[in-house]
N, C-alpha and C. Protein backbone atom coordinates (compact mmCIF):
# COMPACT_ATOMS: atom_id res chain seq x y z
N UNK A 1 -1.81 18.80 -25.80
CA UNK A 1 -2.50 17.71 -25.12
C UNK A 1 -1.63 17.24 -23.97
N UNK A 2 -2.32 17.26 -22.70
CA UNK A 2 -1.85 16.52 -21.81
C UNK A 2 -1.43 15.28 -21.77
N UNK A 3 0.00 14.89 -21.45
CA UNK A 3 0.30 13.59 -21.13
C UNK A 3 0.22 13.07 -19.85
N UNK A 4 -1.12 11.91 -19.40
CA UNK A 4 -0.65 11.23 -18.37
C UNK A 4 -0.06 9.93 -18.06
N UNK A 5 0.83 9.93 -17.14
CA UNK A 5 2.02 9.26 -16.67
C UNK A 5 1.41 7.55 -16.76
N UNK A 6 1.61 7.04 -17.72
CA UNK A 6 0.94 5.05 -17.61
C UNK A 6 0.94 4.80 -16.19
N UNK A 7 2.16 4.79 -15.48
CA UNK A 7 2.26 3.95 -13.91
C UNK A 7 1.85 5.47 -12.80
N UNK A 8 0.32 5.72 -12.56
CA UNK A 8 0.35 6.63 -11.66
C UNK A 8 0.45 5.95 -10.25
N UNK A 9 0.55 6.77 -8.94
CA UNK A 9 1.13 6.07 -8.29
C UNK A 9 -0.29 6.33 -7.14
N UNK A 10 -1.26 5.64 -7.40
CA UNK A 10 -2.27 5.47 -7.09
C UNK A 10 -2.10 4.79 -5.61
N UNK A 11 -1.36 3.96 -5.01
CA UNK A 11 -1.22 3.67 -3.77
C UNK A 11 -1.03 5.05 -2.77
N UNK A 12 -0.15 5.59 -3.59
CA UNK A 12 0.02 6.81 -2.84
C UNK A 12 -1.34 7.85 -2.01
N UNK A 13 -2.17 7.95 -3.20
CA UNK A 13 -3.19 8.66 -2.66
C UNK A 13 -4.53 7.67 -1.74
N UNK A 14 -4.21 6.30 -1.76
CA UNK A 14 -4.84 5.88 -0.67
C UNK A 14 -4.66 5.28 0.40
N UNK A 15 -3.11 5.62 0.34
CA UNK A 15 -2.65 5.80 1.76
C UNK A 15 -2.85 7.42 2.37
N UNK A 16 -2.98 8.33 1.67
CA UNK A 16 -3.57 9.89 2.05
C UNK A 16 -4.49 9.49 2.47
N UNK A 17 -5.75 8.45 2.16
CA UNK A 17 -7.16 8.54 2.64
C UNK A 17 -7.09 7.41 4.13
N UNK A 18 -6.14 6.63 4.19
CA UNK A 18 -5.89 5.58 5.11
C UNK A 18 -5.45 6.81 6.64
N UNK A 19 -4.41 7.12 6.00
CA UNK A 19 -3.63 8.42 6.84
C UNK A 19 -4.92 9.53 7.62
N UNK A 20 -5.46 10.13 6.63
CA UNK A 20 -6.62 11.28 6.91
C UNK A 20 -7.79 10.38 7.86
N UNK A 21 -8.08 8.84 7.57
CA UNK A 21 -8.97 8.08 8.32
C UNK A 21 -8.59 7.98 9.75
N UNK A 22 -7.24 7.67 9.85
CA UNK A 22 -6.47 7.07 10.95
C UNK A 22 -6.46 8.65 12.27
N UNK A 23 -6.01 9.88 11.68
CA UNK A 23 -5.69 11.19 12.43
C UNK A 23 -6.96 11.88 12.65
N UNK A 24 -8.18 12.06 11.74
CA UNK A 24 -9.32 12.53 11.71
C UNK A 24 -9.65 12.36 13.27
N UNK A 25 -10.22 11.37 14.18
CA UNK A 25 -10.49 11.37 15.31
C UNK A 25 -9.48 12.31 16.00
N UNK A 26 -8.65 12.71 15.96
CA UNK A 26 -7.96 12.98 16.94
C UNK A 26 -7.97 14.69 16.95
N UNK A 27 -9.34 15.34 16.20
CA UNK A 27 -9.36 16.64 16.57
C UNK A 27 -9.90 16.94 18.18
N UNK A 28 -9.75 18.33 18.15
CA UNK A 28 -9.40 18.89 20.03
C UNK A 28 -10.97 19.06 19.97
N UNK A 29 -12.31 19.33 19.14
CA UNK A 29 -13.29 19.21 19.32
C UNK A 29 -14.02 18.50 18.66
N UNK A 30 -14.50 17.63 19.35
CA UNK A 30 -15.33 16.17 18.48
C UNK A 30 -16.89 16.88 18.41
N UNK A 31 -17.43 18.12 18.64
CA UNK A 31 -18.63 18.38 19.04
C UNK A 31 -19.00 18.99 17.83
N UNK A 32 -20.46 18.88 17.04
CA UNK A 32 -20.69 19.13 15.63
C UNK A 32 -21.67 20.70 15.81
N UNK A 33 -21.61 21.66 15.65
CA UNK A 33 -22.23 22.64 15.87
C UNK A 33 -23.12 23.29 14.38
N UNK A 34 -24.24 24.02 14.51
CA UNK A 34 -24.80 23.99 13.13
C UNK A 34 -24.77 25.61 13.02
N UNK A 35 -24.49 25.66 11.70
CA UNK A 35 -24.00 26.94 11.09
C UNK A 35 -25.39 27.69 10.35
N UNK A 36 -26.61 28.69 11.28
CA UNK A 36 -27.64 28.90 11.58
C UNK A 36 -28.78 28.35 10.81
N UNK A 37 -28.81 26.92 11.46
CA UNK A 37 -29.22 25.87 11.23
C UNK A 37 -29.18 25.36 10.25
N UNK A 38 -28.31 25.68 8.82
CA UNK A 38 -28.55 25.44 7.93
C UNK A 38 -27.43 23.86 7.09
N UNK A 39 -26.02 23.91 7.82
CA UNK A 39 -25.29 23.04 7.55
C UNK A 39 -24.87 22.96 8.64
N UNK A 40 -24.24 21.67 8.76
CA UNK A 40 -23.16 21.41 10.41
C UNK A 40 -21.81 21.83 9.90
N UNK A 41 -20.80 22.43 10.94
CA UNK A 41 -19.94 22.89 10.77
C UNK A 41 -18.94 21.99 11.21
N UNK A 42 -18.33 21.31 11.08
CA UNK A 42 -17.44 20.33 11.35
C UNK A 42 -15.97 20.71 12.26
N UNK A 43 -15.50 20.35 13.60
CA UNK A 43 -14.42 21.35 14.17
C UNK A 43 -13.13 20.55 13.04
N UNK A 44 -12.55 21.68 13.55
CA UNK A 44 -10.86 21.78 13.17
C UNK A 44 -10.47 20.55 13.17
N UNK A 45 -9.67 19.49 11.91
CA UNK A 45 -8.83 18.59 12.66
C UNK A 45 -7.35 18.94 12.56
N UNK A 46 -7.09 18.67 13.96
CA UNK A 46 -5.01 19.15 13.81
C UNK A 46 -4.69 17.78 13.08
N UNK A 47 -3.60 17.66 11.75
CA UNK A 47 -3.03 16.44 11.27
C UNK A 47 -1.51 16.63 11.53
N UNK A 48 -1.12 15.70 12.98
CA UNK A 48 -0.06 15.74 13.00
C UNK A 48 0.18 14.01 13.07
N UNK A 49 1.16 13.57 12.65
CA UNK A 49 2.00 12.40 12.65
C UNK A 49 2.85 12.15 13.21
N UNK A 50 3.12 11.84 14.60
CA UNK A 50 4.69 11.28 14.99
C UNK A 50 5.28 10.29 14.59
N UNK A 51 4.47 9.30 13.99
CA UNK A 51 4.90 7.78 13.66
C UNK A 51 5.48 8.06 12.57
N UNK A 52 7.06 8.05 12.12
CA UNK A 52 8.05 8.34 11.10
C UNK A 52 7.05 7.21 9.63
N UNK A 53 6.39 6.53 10.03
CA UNK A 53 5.51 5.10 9.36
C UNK A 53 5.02 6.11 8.45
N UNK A 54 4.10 7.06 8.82
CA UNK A 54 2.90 7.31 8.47
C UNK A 54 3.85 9.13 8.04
N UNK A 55 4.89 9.33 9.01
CA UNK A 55 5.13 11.02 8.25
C UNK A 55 5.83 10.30 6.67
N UNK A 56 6.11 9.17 6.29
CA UNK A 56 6.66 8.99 5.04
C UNK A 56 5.79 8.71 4.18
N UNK A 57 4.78 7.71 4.55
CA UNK A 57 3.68 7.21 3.44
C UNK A 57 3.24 8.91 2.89
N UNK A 58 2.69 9.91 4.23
CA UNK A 58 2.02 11.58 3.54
C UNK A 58 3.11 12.11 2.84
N UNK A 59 4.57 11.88 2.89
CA UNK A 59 5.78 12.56 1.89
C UNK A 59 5.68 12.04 0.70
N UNK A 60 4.86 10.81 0.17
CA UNK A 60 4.65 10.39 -0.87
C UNK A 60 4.00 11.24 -1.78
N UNK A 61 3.31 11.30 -0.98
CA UNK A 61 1.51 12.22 -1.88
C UNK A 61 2.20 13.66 -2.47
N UNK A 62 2.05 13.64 -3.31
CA UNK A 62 2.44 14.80 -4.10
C UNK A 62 1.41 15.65 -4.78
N UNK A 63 1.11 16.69 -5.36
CA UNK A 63 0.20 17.45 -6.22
C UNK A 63 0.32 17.19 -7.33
N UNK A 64 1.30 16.32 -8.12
CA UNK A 64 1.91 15.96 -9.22
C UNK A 64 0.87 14.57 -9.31
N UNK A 65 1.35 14.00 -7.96
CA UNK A 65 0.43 12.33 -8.36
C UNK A 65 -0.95 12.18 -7.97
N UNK A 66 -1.48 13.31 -7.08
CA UNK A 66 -2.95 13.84 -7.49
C UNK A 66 -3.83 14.23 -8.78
N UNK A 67 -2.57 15.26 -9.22
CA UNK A 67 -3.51 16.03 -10.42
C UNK A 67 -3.19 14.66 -11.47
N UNK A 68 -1.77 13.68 -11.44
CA UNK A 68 -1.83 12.90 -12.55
C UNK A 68 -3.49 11.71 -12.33
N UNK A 69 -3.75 11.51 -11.39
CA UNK A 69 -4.87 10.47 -10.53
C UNK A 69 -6.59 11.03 -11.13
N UNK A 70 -6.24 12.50 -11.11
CA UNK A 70 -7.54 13.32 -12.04
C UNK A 70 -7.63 13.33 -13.06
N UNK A 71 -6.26 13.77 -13.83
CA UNK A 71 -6.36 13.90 -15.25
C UNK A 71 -6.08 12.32 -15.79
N UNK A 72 -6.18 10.53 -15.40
CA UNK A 72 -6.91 9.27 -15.47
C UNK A 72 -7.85 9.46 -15.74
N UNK A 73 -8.82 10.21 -14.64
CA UNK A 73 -10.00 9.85 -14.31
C UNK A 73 -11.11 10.74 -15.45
N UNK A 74 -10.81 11.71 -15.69
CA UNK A 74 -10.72 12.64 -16.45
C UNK A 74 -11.11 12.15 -17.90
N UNK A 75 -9.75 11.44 -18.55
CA UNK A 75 -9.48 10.55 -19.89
C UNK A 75 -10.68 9.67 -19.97
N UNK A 76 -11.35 9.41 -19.04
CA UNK A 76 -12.30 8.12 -19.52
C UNK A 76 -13.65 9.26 -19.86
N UNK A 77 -13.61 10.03 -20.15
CA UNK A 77 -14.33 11.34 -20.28
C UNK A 77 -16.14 10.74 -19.63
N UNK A 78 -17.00 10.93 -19.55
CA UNK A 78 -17.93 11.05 -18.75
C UNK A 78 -18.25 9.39 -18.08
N UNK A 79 -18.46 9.92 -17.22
CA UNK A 79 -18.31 8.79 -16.07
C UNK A 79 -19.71 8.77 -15.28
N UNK A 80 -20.55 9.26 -15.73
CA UNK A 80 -22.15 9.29 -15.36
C UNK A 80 -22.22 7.76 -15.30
N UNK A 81 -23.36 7.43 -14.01
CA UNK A 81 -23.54 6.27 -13.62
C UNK A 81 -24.65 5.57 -14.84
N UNK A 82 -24.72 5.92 -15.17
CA UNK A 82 -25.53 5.10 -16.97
C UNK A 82 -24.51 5.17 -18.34
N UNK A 83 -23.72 5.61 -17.75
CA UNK A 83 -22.70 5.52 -18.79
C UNK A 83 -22.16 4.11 -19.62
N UNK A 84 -21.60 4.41 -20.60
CA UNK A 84 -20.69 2.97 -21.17
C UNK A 84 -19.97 2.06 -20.00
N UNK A 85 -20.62 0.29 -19.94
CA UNK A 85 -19.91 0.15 -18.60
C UNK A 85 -18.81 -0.83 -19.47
N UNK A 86 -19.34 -1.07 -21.28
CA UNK A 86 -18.15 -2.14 -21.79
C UNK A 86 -17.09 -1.87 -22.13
N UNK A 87 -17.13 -0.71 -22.31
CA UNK A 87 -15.87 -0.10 -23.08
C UNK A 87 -14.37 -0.22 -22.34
N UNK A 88 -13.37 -0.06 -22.71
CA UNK A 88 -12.16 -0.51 -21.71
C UNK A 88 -11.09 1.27 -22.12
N UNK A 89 -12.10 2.10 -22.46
CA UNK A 89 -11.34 3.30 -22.55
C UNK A 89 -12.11 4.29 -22.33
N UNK A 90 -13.55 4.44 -21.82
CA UNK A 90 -14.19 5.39 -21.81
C UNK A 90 -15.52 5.10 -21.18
N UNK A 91 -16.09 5.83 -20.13
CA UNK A 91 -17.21 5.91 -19.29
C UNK A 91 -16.51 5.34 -17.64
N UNK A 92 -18.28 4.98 -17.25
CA UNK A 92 -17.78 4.81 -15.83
C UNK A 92 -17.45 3.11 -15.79
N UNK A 93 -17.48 1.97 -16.49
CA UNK A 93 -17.49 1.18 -16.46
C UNK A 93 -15.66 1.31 -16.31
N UNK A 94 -15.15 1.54 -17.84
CA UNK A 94 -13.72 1.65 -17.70
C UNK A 94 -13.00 2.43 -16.38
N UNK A 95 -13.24 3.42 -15.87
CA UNK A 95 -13.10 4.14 -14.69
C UNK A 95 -12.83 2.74 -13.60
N UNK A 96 -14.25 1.83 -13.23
CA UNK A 96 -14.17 1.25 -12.27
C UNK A 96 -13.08 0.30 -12.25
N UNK A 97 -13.29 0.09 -13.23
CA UNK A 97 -12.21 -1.36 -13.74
C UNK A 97 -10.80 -0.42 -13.74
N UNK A 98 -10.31 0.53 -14.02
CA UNK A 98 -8.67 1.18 -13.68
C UNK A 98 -8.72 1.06 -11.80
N UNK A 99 -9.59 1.68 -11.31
CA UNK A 99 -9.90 1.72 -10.13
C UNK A 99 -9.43 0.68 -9.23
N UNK A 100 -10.24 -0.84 -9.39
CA UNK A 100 -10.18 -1.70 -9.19
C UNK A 100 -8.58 -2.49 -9.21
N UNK A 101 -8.08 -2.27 -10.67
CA UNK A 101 -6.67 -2.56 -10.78
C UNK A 101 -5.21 -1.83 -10.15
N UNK A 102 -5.72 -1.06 -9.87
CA UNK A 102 -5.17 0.23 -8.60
C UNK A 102 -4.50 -0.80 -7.68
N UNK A 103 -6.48 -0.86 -6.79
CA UNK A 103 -6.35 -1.27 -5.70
C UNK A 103 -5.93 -2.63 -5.51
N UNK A 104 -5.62 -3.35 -6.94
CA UNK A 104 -5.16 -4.60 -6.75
C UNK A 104 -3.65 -5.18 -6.67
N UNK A 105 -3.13 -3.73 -7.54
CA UNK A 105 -1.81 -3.41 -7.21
C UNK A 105 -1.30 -3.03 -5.87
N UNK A 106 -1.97 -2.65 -4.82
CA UNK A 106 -1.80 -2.36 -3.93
C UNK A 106 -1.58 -3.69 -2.98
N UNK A 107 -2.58 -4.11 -3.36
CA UNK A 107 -3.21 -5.53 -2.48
C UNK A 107 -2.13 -6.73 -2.90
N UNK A 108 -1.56 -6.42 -4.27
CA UNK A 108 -0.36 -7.72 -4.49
C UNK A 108 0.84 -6.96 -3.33
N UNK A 109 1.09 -5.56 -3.60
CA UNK A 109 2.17 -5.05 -2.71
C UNK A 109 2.01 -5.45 -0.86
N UNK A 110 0.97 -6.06 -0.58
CA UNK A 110 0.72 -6.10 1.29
C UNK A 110 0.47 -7.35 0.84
N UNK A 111 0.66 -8.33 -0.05
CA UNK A 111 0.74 -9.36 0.05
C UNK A 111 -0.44 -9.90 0.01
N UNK A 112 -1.57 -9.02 0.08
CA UNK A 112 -2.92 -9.78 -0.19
C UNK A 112 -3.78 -9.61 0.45
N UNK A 113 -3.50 -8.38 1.83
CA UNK A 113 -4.24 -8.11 2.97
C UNK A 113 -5.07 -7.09 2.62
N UNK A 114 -5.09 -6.52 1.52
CA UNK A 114 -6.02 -5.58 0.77
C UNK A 114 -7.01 -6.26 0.32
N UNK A 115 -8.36 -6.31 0.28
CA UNK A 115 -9.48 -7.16 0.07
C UNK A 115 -10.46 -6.23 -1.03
N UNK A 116 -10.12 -6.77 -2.32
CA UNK A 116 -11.20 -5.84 -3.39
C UNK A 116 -12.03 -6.41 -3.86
N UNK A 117 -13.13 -5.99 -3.93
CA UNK A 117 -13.97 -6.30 -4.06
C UNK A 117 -15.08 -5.31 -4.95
N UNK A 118 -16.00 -5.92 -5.47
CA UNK A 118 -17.36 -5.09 -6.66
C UNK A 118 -18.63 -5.37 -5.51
N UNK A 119 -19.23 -4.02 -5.17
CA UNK A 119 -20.47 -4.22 -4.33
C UNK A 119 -21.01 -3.69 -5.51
N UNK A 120 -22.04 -4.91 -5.95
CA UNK A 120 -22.95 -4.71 -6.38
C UNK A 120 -24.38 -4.70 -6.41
N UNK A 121 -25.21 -3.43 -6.96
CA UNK A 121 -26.53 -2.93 -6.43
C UNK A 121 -27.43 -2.76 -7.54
N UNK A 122 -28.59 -2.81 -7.49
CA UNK A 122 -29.23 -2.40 -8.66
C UNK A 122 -30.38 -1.01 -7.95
N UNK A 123 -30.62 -0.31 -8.91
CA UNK A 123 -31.32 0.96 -8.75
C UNK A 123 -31.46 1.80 -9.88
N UNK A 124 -33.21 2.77 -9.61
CA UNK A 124 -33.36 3.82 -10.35
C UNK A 124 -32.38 4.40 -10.41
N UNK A 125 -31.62 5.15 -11.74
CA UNK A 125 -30.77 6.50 -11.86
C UNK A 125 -31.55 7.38 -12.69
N UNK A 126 -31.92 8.65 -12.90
CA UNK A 126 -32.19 9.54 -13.53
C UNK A 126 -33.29 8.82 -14.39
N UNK A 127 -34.38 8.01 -14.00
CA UNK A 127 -34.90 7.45 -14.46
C UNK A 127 -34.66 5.94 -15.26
N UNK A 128 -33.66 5.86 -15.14
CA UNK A 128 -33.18 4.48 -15.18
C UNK A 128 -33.07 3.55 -14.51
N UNK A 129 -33.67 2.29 -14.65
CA UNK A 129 -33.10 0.99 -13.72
C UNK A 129 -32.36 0.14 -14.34
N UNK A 130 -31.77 -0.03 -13.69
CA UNK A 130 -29.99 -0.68 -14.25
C UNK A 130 -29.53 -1.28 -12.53
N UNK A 131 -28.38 -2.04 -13.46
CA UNK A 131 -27.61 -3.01 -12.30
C UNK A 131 -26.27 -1.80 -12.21
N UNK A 132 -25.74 -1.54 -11.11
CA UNK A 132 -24.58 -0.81 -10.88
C UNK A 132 -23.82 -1.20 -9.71
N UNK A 133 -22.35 -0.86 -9.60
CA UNK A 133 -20.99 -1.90 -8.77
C UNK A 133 -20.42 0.04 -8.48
N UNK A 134 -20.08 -0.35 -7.25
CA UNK A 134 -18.72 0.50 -6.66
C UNK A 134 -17.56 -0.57 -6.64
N UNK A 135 -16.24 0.18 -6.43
CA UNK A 135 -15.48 -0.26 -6.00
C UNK A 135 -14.92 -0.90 -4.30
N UNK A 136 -14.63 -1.33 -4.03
CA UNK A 136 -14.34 -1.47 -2.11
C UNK A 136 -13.26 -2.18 -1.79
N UNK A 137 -12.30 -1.33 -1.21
CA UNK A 137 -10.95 -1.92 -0.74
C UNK A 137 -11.21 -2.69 1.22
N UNK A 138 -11.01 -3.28 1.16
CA UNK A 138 -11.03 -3.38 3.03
C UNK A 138 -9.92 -3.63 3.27
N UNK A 139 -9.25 -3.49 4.61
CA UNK A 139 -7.90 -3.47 5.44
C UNK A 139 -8.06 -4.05 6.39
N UNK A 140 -8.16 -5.84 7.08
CA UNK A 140 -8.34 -5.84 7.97
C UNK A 140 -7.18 -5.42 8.70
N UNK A 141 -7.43 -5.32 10.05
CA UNK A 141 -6.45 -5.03 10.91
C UNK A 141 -5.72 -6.20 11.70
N UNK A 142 -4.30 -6.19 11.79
CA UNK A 142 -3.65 -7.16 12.01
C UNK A 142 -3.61 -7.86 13.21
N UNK A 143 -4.26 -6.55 14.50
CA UNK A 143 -4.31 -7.36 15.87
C UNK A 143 -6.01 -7.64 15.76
N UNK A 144 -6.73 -6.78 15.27
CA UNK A 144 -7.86 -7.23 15.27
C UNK A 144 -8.87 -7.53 13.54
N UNK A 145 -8.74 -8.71 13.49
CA UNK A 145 -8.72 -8.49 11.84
C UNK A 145 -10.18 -8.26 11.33
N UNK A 146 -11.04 -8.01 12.61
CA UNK A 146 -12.64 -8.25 12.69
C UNK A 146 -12.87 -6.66 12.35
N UNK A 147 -11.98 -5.83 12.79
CA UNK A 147 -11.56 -4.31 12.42
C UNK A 147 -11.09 -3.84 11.02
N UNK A 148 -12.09 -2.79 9.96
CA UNK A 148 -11.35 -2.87 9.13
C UNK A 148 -11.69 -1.74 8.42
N UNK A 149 -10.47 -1.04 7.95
CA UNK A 149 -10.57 0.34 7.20
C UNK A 149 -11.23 -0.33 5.72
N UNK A 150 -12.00 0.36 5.49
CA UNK A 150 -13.28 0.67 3.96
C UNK A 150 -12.89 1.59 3.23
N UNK A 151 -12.38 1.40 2.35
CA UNK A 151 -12.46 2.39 1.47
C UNK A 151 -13.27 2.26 0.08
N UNK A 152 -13.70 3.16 -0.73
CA UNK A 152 -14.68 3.64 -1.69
C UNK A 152 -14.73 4.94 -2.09
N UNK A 153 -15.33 4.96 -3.44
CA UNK A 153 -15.57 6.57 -3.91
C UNK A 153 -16.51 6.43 -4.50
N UNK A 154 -16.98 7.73 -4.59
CA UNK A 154 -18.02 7.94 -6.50
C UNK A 154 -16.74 8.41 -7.32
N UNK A 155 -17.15 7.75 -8.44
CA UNK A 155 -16.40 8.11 -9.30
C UNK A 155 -17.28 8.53 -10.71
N UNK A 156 -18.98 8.29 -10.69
CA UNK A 156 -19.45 9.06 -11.33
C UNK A 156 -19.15 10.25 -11.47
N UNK A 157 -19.39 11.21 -12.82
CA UNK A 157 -19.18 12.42 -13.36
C UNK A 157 -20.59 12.99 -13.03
N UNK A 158 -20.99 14.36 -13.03
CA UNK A 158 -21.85 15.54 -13.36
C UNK A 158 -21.56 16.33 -14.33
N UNK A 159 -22.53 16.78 -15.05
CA UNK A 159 -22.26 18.29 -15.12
C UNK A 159 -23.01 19.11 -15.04
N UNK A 160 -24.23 18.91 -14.28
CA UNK A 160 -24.71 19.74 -13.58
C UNK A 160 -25.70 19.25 -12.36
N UNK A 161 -26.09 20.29 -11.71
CA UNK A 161 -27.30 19.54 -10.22
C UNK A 161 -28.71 19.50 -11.02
């Protein structure tokens, strides 16, 4: 049985998504071309970093504190959006709520400029109507605070289409 690590280092991988948000614009072709007609093909992005800021936050990110960030997510074993939302060890309810405490750890570390928040929605799922919450981090920005990196996931499970 796999052991995962209690303190994963979950800041880490969303500063990868802060990082990948921030460089993404800056590929050599912004032009979306369709791959015979069937999907768009997205150009190349080059990820380079000069800002020593940002080449240290990506030296963080490891494959170690990825795969530990999966095999979390993993443990709460099915995470289908009708899933158990009371439980505090299993489904997608528990999922959101580790999630959430992540990003709140993060948000005590910047002192508070991390903004988390539960968007909550209600909707059919697979024939179900139910009330359902994502997670949502915001970043305002410091010269412009009206500016602000979003972050979110699914963290529902499948197992099949």
């Amino acid at each position: 049985m796999n052991r995962v690590p209690s303190a994963i280092p979950f800041s880490v991988v969303f500063a990868l998504y802060v990082v990948l948000l921030l460089i993404s614009p800056c590929s050599q072709d912004n032009g979306v071309e369709e791959d015979n007609g069937q999907r768009p093909v997205h150009p190349t992005v080059v990820l380079q970093a000069d800002n020593p800021k940002i080449q240290s936050i990506v030296a963080q990110i490891t494959q170690d504190s990825l795969q530990a960030t999966i095999e979390r997510l993993v443990g709460f074993f099915t995470r289908h959006t009708n899933s158990d939302t009371l439980s505090d060890t299993r489904g997608i309810g528990a999922a959101r709520r580790w999630v959430f405490a992540k990003f709140k750890e993060i948000s005590n570390q910047s002192g508070g400029r991390l903004q988390v928040s539960y968007h909550n929605f209600q909707a059919t799922i697979r024939g179900v109507n139910g009330f359902h919450r994502n997670v949502i981090a915001e970043l305002p920005g410091t010269t412009h605070p009206e500016r602000k990196f979003i972050v979110s996931g699914h963290l529902d499970s499948r197992n099949a289409d």
